[in-house]
Protein backbone atom coordinates (compact mmCIF):
# COMPACT_ATOMS: atom_id res chain seq x y z
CA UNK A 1 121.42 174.48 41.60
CA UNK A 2 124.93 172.81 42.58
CA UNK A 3 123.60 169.37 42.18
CA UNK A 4 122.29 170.59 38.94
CA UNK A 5 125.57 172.25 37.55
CA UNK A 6 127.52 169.10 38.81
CA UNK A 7 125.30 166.45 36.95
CA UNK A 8 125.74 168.73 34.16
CA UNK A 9 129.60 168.03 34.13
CA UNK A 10 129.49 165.11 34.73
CA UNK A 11 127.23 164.40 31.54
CA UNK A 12 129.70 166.32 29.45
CA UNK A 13 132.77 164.36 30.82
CA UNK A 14 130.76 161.19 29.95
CA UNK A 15 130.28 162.35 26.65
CA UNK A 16 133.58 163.77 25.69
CA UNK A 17 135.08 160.30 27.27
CA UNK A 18 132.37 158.29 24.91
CA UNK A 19 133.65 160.24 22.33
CA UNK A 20 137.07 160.12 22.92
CA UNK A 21 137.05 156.25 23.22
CA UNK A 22 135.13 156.14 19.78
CA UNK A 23 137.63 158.14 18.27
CA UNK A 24 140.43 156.15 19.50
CA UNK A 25 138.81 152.93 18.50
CA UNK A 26 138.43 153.71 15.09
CA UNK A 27 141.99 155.30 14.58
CA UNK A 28 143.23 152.04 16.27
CA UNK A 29 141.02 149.82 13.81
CA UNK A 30 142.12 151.49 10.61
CA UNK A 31 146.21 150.86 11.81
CA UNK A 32 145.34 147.66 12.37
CA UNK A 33 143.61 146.83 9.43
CA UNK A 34 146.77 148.57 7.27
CA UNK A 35 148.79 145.99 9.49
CA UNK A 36 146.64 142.88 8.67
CA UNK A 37 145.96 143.38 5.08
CA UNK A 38 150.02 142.98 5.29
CA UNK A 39 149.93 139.98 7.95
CA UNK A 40 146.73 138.50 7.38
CA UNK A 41 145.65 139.96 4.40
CA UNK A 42 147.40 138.63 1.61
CA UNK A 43 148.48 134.82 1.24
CA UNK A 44 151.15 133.18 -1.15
CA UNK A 45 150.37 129.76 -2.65
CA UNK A 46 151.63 127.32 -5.04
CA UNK A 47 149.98 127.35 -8.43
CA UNK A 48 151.39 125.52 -11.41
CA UNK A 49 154.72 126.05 -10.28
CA UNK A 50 154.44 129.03 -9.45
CA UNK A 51 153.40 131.65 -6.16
CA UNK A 52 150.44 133.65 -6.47
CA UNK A 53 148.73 135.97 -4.32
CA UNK A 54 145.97 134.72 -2.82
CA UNK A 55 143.42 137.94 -1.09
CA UNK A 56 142.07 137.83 2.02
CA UNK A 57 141.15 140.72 2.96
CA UNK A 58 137.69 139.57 4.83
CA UNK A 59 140.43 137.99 7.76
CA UNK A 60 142.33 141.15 7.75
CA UNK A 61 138.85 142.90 8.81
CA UNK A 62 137.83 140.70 11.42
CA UNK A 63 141.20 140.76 13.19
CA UNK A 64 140.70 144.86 12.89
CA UNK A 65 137.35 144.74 14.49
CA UNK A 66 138.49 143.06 17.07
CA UNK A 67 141.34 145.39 17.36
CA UNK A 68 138.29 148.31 17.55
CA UNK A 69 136.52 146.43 20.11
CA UNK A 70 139.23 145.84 22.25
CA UNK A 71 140.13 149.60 22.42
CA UNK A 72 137.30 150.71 22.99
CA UNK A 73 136.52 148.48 25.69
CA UNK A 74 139.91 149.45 27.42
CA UNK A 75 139.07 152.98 26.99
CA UNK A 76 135.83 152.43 28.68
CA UNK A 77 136.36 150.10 31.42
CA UNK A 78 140.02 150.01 32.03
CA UNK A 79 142.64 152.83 30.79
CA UNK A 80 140.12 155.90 31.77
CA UNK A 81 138.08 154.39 34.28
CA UNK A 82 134.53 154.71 34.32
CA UNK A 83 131.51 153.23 37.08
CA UNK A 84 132.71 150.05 36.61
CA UNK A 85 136.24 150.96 37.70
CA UNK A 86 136.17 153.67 40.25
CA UNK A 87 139.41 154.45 42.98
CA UNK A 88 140.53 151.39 45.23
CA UNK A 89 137.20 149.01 43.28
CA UNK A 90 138.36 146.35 40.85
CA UNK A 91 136.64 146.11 36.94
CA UNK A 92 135.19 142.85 38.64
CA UNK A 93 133.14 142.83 42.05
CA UNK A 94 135.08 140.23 44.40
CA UNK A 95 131.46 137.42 44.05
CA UNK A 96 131.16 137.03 40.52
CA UNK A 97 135.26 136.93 40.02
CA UNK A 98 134.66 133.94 42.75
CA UNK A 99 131.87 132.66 40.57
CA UNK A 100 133.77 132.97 37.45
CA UNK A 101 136.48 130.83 38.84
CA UNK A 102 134.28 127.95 40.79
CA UNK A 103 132.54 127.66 37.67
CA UNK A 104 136.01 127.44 35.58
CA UNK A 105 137.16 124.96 38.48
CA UNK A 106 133.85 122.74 38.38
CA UNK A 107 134.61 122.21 34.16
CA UNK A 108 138.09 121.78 34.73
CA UNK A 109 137.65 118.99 37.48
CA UNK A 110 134.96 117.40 35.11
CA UNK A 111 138.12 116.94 32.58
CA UNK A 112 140.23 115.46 34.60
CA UNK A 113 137.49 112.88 36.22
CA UNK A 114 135.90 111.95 32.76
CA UNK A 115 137.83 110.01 30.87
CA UNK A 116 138.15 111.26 27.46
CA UNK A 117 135.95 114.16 28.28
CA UNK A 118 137.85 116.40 26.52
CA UNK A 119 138.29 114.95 23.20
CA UNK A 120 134.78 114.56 23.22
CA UNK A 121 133.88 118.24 23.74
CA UNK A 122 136.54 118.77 20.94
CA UNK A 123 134.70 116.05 18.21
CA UNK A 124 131.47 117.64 19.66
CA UNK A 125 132.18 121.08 18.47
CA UNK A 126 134.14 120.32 15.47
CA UNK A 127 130.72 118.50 14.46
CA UNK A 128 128.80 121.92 14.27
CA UNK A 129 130.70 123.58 11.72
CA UNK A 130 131.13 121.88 8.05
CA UNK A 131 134.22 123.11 6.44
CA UNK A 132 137.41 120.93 7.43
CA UNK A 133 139.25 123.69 8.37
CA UNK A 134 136.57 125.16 10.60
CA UNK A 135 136.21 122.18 12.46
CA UNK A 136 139.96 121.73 13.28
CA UNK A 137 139.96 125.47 14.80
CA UNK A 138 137.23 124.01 16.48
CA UNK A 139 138.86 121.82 18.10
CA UNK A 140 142.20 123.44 18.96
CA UNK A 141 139.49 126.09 20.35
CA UNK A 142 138.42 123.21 22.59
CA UNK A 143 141.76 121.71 23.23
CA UNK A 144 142.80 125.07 24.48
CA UNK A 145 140.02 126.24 26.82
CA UNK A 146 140.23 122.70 27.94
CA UNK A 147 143.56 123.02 29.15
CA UNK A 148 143.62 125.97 30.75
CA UNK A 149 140.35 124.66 32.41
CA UNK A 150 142.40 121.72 33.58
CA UNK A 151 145.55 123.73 35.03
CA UNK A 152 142.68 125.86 36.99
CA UNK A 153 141.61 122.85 38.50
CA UNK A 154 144.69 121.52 39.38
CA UNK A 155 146.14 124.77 40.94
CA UNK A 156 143.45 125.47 42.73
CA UNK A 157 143.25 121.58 44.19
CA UNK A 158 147.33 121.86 45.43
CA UNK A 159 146.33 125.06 46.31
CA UNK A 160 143.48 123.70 49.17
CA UNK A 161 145.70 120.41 49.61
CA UNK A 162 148.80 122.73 50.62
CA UNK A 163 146.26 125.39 53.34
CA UNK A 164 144.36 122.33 54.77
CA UNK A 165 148.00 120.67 55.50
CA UNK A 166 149.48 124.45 56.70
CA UNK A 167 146.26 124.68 58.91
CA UNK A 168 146.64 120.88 60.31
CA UNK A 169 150.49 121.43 61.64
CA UNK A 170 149.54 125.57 62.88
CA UNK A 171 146.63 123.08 65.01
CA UNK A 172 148.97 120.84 66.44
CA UNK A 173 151.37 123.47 67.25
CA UNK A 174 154.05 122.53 64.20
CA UNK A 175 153.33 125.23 61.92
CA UNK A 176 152.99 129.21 61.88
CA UNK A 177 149.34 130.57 63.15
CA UNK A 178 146.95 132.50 60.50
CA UNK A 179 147.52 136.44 60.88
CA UNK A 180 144.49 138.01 62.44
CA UNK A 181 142.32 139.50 60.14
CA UNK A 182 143.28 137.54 56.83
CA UNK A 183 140.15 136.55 54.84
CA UNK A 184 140.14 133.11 53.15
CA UNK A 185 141.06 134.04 49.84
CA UNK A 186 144.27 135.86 50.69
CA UNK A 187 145.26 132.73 52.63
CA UNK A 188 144.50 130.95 49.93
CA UNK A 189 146.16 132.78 47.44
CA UNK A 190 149.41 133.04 49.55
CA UNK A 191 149.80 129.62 48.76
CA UNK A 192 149.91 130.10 45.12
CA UNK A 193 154.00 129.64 44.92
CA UNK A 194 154.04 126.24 46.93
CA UNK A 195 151.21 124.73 45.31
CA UNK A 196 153.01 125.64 41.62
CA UNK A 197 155.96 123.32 42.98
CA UNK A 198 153.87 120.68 44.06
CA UNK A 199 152.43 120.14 40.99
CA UNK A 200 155.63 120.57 39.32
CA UNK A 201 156.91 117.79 41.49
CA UNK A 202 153.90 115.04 40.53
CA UNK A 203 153.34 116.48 36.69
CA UNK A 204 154.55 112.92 35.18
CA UNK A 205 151.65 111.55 37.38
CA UNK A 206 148.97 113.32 36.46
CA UNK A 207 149.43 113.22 32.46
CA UNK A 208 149.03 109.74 31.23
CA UNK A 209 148.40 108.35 27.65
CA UNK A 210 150.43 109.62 24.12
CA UNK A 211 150.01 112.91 25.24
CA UNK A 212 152.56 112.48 28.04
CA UNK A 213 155.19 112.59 26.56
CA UNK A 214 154.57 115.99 25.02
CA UNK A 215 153.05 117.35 28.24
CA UNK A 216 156.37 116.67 29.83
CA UNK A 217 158.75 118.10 27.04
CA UNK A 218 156.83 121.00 27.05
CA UNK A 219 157.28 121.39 30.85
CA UNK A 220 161.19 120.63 30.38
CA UNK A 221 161.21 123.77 27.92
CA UNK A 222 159.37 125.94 30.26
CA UNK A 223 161.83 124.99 32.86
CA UNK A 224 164.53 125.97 30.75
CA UNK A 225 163.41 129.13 30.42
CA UNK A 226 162.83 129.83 33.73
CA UNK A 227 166.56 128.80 35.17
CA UNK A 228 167.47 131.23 32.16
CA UNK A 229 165.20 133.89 33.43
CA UNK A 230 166.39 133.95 36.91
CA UNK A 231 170.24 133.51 35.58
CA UNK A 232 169.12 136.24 33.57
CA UNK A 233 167.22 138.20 36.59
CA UNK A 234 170.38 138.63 38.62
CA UNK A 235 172.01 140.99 35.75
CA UNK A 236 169.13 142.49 34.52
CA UNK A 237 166.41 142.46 37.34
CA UNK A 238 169.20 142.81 40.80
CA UNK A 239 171.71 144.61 39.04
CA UNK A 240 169.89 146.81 36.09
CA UNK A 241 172.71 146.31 33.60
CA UNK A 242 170.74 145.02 30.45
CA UNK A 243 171.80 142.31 28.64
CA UNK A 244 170.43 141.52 24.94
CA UNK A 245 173.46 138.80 24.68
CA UNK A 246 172.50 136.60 27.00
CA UNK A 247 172.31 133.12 24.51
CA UNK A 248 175.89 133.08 24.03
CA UNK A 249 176.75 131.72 28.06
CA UNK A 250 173.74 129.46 26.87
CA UNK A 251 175.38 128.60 23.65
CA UNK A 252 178.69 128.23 25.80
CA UNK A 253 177.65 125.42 28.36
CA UNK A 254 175.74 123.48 25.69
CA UNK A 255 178.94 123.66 23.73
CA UNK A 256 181.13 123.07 26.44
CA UNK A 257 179.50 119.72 27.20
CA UNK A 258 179.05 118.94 23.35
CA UNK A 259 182.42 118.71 22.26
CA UNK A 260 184.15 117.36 26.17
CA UNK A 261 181.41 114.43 25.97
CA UNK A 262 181.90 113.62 22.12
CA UNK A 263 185.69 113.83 22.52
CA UNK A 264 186.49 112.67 25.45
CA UNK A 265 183.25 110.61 26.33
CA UNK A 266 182.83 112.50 29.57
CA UNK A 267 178.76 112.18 30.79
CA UNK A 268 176.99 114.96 31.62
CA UNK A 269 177.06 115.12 35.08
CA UNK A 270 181.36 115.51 35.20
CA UNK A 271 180.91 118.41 32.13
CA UNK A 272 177.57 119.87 34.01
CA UNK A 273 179.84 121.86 36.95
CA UNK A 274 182.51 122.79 34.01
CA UNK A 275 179.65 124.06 31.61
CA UNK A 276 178.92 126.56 34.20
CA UNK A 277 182.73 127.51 34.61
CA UNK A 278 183.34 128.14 31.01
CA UNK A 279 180.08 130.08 31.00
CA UNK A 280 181.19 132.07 33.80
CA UNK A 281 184.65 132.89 32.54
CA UNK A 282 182.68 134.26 29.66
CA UNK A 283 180.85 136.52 31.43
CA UNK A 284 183.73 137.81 33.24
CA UNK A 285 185.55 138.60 30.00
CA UNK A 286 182.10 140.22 28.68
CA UNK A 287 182.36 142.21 32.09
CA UNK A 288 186.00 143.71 31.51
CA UNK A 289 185.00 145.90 28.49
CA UNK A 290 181.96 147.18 29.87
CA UNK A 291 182.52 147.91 32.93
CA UNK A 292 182.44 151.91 32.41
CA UNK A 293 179.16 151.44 30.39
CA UNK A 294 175.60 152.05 31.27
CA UNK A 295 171.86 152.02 29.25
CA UNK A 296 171.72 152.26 25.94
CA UNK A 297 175.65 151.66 25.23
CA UNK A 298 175.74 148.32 27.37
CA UNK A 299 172.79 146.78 25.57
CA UNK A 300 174.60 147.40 22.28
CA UNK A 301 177.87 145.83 23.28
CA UNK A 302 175.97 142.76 25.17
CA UNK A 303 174.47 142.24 21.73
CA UNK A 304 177.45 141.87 20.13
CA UNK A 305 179.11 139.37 22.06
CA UNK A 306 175.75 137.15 21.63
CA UNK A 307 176.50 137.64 17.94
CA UNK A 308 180.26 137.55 17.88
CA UNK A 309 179.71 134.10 19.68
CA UNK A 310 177.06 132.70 17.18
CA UNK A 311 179.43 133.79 14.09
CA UNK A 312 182.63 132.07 15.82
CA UNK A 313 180.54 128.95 16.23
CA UNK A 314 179.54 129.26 12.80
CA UNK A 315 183.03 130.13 11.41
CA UNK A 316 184.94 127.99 13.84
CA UNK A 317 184.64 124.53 11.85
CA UNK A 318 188.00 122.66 12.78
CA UNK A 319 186.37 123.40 16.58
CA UNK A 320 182.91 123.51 16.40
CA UNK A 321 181.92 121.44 12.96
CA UNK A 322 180.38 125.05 11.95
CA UNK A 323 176.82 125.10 10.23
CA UNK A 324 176.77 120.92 10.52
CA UNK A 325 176.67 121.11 14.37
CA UNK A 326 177.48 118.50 17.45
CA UNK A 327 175.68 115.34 16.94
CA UNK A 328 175.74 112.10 19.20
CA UNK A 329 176.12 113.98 22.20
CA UNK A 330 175.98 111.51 25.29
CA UNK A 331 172.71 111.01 26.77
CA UNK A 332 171.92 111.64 30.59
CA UNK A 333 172.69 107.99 32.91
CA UNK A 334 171.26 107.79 36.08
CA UNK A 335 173.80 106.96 38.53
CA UNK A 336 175.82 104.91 35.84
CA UNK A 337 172.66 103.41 34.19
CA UNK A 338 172.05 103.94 30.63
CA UNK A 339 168.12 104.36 29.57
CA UNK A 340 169.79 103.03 25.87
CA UNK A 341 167.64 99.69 25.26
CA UNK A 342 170.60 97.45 24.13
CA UNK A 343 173.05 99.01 26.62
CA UNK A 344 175.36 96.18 29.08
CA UNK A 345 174.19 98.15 32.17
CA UNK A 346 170.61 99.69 31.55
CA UNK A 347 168.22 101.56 33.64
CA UNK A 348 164.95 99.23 32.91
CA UNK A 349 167.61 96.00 33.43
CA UNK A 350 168.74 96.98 36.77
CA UNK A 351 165.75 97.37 38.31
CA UNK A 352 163.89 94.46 36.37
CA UNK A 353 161.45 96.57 34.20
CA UNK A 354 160.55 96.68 30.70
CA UNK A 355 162.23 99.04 28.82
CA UNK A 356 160.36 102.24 27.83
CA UNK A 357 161.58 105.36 26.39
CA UNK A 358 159.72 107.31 28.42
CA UNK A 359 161.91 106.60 31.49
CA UNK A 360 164.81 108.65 30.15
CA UNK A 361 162.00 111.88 29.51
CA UNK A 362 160.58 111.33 33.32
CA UNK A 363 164.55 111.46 34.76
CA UNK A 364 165.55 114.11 32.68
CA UNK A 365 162.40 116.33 33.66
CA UNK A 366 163.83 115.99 37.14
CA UNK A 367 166.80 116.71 36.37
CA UNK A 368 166.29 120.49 34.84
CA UNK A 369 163.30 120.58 37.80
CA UNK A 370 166.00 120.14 40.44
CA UNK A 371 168.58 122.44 38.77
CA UNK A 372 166.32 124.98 38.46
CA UNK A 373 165.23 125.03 42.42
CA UNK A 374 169.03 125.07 43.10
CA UNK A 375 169.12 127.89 40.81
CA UNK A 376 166.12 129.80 42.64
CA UNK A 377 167.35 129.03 46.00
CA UNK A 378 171.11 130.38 45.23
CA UNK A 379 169.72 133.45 43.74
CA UNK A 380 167.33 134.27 47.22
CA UNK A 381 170.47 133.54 48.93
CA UNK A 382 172.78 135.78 47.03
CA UNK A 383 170.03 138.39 47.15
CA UNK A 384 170.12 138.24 51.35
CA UNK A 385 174.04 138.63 51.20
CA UNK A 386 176.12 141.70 51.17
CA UNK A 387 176.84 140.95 47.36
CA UNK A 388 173.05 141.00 46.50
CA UNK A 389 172.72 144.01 48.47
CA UNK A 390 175.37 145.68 46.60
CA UNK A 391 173.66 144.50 43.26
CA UNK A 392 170.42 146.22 44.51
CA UNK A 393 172.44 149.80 45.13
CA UNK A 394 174.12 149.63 41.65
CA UNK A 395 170.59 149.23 40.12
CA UNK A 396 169.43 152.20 41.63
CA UNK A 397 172.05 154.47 41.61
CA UNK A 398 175.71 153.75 40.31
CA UNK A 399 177.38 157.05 40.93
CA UNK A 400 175.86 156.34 45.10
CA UNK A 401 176.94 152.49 45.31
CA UNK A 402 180.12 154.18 44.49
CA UNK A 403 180.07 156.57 47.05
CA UNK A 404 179.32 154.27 49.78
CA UNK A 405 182.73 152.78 49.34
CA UNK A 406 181.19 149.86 47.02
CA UNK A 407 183.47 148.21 44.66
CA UNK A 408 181.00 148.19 41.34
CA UNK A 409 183.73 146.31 39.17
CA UNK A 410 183.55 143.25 41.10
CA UNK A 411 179.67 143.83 42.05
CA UNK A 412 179.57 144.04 38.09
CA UNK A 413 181.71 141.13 37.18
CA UNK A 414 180.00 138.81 39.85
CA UNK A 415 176.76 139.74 38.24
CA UNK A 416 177.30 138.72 34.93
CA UNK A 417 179.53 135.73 36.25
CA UNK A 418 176.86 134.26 38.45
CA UNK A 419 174.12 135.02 35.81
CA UNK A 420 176.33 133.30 32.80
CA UNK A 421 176.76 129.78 35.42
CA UNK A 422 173.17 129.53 35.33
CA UNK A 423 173.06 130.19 31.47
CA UNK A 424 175.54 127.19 31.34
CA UNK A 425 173.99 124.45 33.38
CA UNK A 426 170.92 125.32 31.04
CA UNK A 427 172.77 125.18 28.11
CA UNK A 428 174.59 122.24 29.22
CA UNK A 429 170.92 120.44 29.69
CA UNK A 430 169.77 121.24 26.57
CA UNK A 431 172.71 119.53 24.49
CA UNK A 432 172.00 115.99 26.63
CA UNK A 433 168.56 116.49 26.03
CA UNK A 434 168.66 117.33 22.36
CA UNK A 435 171.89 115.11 21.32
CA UNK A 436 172.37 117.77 18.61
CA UNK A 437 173.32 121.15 18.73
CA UNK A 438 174.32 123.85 16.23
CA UNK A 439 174.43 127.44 15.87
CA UNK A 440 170.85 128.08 14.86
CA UNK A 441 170.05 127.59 18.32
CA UNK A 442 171.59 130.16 19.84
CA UNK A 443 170.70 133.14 17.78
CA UNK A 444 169.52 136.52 19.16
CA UNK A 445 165.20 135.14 19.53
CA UNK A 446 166.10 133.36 22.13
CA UNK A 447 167.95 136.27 24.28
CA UNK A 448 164.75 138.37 23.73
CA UNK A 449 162.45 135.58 24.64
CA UNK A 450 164.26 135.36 28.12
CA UNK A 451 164.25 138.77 28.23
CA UNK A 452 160.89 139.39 27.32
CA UNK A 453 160.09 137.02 30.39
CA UNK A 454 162.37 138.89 32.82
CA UNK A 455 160.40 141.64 32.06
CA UNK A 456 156.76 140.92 31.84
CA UNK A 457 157.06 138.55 35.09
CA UNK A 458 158.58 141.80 36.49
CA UNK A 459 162.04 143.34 37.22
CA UNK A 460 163.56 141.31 40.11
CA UNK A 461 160.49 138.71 40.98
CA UNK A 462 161.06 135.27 40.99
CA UNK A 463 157.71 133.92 41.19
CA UNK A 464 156.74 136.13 38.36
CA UNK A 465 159.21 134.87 35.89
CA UNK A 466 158.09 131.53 36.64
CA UNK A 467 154.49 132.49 35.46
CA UNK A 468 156.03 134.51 33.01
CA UNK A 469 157.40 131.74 31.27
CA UNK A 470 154.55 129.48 31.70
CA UNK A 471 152.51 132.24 30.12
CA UNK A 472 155.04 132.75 26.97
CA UNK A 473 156.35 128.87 26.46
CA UNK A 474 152.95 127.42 27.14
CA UNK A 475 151.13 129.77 25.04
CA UNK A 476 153.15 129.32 22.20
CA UNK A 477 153.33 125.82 22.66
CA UNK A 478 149.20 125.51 23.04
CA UNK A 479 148.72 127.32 19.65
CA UNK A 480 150.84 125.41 17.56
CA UNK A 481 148.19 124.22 15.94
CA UNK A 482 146.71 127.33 14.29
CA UNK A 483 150.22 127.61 12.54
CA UNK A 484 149.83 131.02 10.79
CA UNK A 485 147.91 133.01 13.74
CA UNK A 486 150.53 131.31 16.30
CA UNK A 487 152.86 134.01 16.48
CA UNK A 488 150.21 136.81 15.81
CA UNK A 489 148.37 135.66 18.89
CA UNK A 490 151.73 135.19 20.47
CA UNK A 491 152.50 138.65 20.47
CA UNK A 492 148.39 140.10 21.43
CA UNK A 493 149.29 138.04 24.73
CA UNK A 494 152.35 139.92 25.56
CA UNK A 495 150.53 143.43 24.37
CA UNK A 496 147.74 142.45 26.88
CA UNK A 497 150.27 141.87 29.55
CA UNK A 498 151.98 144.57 29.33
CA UNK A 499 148.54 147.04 28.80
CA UNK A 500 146.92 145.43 31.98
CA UNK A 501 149.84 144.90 34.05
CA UNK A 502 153.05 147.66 32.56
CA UNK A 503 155.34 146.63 35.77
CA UNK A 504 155.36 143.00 35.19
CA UNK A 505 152.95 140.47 36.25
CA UNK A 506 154.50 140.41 40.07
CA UNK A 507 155.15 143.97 40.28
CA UNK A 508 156.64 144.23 44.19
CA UNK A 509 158.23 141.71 45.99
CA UNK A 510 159.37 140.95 49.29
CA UNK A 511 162.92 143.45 50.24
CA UNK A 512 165.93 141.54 50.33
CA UNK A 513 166.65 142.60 53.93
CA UNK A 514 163.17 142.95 55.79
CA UNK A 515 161.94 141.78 59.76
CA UNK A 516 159.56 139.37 59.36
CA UNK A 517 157.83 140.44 62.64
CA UNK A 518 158.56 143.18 64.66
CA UNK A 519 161.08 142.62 67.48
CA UNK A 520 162.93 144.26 70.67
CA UNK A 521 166.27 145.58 69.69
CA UNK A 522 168.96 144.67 72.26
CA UNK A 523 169.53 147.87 75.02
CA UNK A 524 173.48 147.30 73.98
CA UNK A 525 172.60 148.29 70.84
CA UNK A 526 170.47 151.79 71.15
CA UNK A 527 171.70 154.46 72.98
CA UNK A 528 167.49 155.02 74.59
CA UNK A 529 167.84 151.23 76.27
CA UNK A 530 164.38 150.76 74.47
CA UNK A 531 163.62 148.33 70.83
């Protein structure tokens, strides 16, 4: 009778959940189709001189069916749980996620042995459709499943190379032993963060061709972003004062090295360490005023000084040549050498080569790859001092930091100082790399963008800002070609992210202060005699 009475419920919660789901699905697909008759919907277009309203209103209700099936399959599977999902299971069983991911590797390495392979795939499937503009989404389709078939492959690869080397050296008695109990694919994935930097170190190796160059400007950007998301991190994510302002210590180094090196012709690597100074005296004077402010009330006034710096640059033409910008900013030199082609002492004439432009992208890669690692390893090394500590009490409780005898002026002032050097050596970066510079680069997009990273790679993570801002950059950078649905896909990515994982993509993180074993505590130290 009890098993009975219990199936019963447990129909009826099936049901009502079914129902539930369906309901929500369809509410969700008629907001979204009022959305994308707006977005989508309706197109403007030049006819005889004139723009007309063009209808298409078929688009608008494919995007909202997708919109219906989506919720309704998070309803189901995800957001209420259901037999797929039960307590302490994943949505996927452990073999075919495994499965999933040999097969993804086993394309992806076909790519990257086949020459070509791709681009055929892409002419392949552009073939099958007859409309033009069906088979270019083809073929970005393609390029982009492609891709992120590739990157799979070559994670995964640095991934093995870096355990088989860790395992060699823990043989021979040079390294640190596997932890008991530790299955494969946790070993594996622990070395997840060492194999991303290994590949970042041999990128300009493994992308040959005309599509190197891109590859590797795109990687600058996304290192860009990530020195400004940890510069950003250490006032946000350490210290939990937000900052919507951050793009005017950006706009301040890339200025700062603009008008010294036009000037005064100084290079970039004597205006590089006085970037960061200027930047930092900027954040202390952004400090002063708000010191006594918290939440709501600090974000507004952060957001003003990014825009009362973009307006002075604007305004500010004796100084800063206003809308018309810095141009012929000096280019990076490698030790002295200029990468110019006609230059008396150039890089390709030193060492005998021919010249190449591509030298000067290759050096200045390394350049923002090796600020950035001094970036990340200052940060974990203010984080392990008593200053990073002190950030980590103000985060969680101002009114206690206080009462432990903290000074939260200074622990306030060195945040946004520290965090506004970083901004500058970024900034500074981007005006060598560029040449030109002006206000519209500086406006208040790009604070949310590194925001927007600090966040979804999760409050106070390093490693997940770094994916965070190969997930945003690369993303947006990867559907450039479908132009109008760019930023509309663009912003279902973050959505996803933030549905799937609310905390961030690396929601914990190792403690700033934590034993990495246990250990005996000194008897002069414990009253007992014992550890």
């Amino acid at each position: 009778m009890a098993e009975a009475v219990a199936a019963g419920i447990r129909a009826r919660t099936s049901e009502d959940r079914i129902g539930t789901a369906i309901r929500d699905a369809l509410l969700t697909g008629l907001v979204a189709f009022l959305l994308f008759v707006v977005i989508i919907g309706l197109k403007t277009e030049n006819a005889h001189e004139k723009l007309i309203l063009v209808p298409r209103l078929g688009w608008a209700a494919f995007w909202a069916g997708l919109a219906v099936a989506g919720r309704l399959a998070i309803d189901l599977f995800t957001w209420r749980g259901s037999s797929m999902k039960t307590a302490g299971r994943p949505f996927l069983p452990l073999p075919t996620a495994i499965a999933g991911i040999a097969v993804a590797y086993a394309v992806g390495a076909y790519f990257f042995l086949v020459p070509d392979a791709l681009q055929m795939a892409a002419a392949s499937a552009a073939d099958i459709f007859g409309a033009e503009a069906w088979k270019s989404r083809a073929r970005i389709t393609v390029d982009l499943v492609g891709v992120t078939l590739l990157a799979v492959f070559i994670i995964i690869s640095a991934m093995l190379l870096v355990l088989v080397v860790r395992r060699t050296l823990s043989a021979i008695g040079l390294g640190r032993a596997r932890a008991p109990g530790q299955s494969f694919v946790r070993e594996l994935a622990a070395q997840f963060s060492v194999a991303l930097l290994l590949v970042a170190l041999v990128l300009p190796l493994l992308v040959a061709g005309p599509q190197q160059r891109y590859a590797i400007d795109t990687a600058m950007q996304v290192l860009m972003y990530i020195m400004l998301g940890w510069g950003l991190n250490i006032v946000v994510g350490l210290a939990g004062l937000l900052d919507l302002g951050y793009v005017a210590f950006y706009a301040v180094g890339a200025y700062t090295f603009g008008l010294l090196g036009t000037t005064f012709g100084w290079s970039f690597w004597v205006c590089l360490p006085l970037a960061g100074m200027f930047a930092a005296l900027w954040g202390i004077m952004l400090g002063f005023p708000v010191l006594r402010l918290r939440g709501d009330y600090l974000a507004i006034v952060t957001l003003a000084f990014g825009e009362i710096i973009r307006v002075v640059l604007l305004n500010w033409v004796t100084l800063t040549n206003g809308p018309n910008g810095v141009s012929r900013i000096p280019r990076i030199s490698f030790f002295g050498l200029s990468f110019d082609r006609n230059a008396p002492v150039s890089f390709h004439g030193f060492f005998g080569m021919e010249y190449d432009p591509i030298y000067r992208v290759i050096f200045m890669y390394y350049v923002i790859l090796m600020l950035a690692l001094i970036v990340n390893f200052a940060t974990n090394r203010l984080r392990r001092l008593p200053i990073g500590r002190a950030w980590e009490a103000l985060r969680e409780d101002e009114i206690a930091c206080r009462s432990l005898g903290i000074n939260t002026t200074t622990t306030k002032l060195t945040a946004f100082a520290i965090g506004a050097m970083f901004a500058g050596f970024a900034g500074s970066f981007f005006a060598t790399r560029q040449g030109f510079i002006s206000p519209e680069s500086f406006t208040f997009q790009e604070s949310a963008m590194v925001l927007a990273i600090v966040v979804l790679g999760g409050l106070g993570s390093q490693l997940g800002i770094v994916i965070a801002a190969i997930v945003l950059i690369g993303t947006g950078e990867l559907f450039r070609g479908l132009e109008e649905y760019r930023m509309l896909i663009f912003g279902a990515s973050m959505m996803a992210i933030m549905i799937g994982r609310p905390r961030g993509l690396v929601s914990s993180r190792t403690p700033s202060v934590a034993l990495k074993e246990s250990r005996a505590i000194s008897s002069s130290l414990v009253k007992e005699g014992h550890g």
